[in-house]
C-alpha atoms as a PDB file:
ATOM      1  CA  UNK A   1       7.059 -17.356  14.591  1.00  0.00           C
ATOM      2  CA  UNK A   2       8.708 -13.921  14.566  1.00  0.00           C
ATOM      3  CA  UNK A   3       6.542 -10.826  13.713  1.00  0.00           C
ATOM      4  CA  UNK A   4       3.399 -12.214  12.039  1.00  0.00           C
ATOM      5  CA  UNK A   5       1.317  -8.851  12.686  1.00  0.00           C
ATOM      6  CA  UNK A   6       0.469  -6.772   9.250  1.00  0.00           C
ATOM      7  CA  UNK A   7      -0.250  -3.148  10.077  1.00  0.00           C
ATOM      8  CA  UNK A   8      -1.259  -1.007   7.783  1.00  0.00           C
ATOM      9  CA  UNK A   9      -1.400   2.832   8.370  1.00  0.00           C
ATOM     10  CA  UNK A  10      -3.139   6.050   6.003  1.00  0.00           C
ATOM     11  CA  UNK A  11      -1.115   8.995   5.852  1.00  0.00           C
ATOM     12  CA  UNK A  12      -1.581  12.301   3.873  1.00  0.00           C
ATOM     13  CA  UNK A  13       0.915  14.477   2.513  1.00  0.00           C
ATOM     14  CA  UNK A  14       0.153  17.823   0.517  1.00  0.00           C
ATOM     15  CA  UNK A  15       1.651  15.870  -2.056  1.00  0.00           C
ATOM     16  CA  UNK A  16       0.100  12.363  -1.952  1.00  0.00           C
ATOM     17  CA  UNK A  17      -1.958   9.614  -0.127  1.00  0.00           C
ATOM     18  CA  UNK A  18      -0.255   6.495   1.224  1.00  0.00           C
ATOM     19  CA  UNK A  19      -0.925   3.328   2.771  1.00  0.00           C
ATOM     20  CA  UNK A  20       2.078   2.009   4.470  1.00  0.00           C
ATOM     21  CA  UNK A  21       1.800  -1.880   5.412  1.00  0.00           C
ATOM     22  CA  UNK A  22       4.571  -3.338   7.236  1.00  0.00           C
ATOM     23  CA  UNK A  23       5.203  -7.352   8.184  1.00  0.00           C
ATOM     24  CA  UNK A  24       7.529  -8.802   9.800  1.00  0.00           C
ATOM     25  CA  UNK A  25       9.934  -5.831   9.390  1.00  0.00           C
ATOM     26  CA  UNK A  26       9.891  -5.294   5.919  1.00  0.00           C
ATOM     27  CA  UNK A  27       7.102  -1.762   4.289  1.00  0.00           C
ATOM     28  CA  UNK A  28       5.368  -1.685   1.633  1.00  0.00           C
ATOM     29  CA  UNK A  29       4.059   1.557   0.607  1.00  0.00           C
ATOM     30  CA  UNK A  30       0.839   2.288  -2.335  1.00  0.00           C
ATOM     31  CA  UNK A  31       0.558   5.757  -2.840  1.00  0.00           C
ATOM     32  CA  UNK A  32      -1.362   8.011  -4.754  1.00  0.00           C
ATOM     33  CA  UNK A  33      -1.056  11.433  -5.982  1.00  0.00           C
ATOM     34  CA  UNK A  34      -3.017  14.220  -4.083  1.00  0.00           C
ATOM     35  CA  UNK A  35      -4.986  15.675  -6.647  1.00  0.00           C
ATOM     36  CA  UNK A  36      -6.736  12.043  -7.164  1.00  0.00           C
ATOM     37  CA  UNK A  37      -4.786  11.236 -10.256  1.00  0.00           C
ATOM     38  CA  UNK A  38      -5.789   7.357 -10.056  1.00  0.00           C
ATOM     39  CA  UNK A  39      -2.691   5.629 -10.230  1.00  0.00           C
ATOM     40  CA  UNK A  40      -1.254   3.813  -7.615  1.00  0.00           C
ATOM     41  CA  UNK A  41       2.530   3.540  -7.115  1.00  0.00           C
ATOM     42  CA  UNK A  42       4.132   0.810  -5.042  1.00  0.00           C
ATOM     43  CA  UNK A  43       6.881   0.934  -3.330  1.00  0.00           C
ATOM     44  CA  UNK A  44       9.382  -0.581  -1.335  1.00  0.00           C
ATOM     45  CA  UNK A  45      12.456   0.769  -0.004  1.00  0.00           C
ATOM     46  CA  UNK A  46      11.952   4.234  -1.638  1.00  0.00           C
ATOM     47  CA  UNK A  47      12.099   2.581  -4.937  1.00  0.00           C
ATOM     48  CA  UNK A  48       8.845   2.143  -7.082  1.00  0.00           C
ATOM     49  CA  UNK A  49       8.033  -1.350  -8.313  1.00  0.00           C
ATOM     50  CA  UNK A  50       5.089  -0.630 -10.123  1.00  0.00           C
ATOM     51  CA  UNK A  51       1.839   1.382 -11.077  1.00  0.00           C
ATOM     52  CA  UNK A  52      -1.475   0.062 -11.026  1.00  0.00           C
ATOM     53  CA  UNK A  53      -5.094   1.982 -12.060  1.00  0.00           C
ATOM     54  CA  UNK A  54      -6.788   0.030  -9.258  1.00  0.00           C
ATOM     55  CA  UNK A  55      -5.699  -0.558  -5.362  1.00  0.00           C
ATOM     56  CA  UNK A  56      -6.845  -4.142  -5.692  1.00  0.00           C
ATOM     57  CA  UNK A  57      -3.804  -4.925  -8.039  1.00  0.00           C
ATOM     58  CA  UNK A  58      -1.932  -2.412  -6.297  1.00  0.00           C
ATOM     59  CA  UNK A  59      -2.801  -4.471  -2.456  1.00  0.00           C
ATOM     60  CA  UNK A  60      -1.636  -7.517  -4.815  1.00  0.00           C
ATOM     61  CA  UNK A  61       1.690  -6.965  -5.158  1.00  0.00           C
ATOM     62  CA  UNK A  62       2.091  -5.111  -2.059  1.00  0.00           C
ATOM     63  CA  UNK A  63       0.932  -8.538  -0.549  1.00  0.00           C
ATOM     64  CA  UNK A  64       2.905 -10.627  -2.600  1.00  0.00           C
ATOM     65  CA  UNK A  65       6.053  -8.603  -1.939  1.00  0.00           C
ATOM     66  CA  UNK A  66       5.403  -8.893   1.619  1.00  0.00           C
ATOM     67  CA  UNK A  67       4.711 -12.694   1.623  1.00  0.00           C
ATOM     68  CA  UNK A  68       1.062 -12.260   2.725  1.00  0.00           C
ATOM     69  CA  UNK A  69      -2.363 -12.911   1.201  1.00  0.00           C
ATOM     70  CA  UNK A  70      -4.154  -9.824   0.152  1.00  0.00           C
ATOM     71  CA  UNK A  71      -6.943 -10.692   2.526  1.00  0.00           C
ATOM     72  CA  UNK A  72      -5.193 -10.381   5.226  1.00  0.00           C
ATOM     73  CA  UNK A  73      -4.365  -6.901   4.722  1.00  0.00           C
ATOM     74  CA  UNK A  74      -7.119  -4.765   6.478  1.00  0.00           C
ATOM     75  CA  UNK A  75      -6.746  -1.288   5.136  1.00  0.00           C
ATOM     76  CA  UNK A  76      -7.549   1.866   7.134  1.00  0.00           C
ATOM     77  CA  UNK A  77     -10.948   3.266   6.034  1.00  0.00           C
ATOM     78  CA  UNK A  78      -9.150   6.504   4.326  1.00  0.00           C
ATOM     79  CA  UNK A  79      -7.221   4.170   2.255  1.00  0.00           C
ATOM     80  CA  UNK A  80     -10.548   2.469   0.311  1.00  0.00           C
ATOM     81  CA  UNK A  81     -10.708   5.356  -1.981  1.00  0.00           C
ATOM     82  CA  UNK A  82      -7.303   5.014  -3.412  1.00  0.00           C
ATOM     83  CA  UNK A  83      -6.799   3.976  -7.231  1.00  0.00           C
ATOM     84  CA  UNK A  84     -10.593   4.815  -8.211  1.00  0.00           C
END
């Protein structure tokens, strides 16, 4: 099967935290605002999908728009703090 591998990567911007997940070629990104406001965005293509107030609903539609099960996603340690 072509590219099965999730990644999923923590980067930080003055502006905002992100987790970027990619599989098989298509990113996801949940983001949050820097200053810890809890809402995560999720994106996809540069265009937000939705908001969540918790990462876990956030990872599930990040997973579902990526045609993956949440659990499979391992998130970078940074990333755990996101949407609380």
């Amino acid at each position: 099967m072509p590219n099965e591998t999730i990644t999923a990567q923590y980067e930080s911007t003055p502006d905002e935290h992100r987790v970027i997940i990619s599989h098989g070629g298509t990113r996801v990104t949940i983001a949050q605002n820097a200053t810890g406001y809890a809402i995560c965005s999720v994106r996809a293509a540069g265009n937000e999908l939705e908001r969540y107030y918790a990462l876990d609903m956030a990872l599930d539609h990040a997973a579902e728009y990526l045609g993956v099960d949440p659990q499979s996603i391992e998130l970078p340690e940074e990333a755990t703090t996101l949407g609380i």
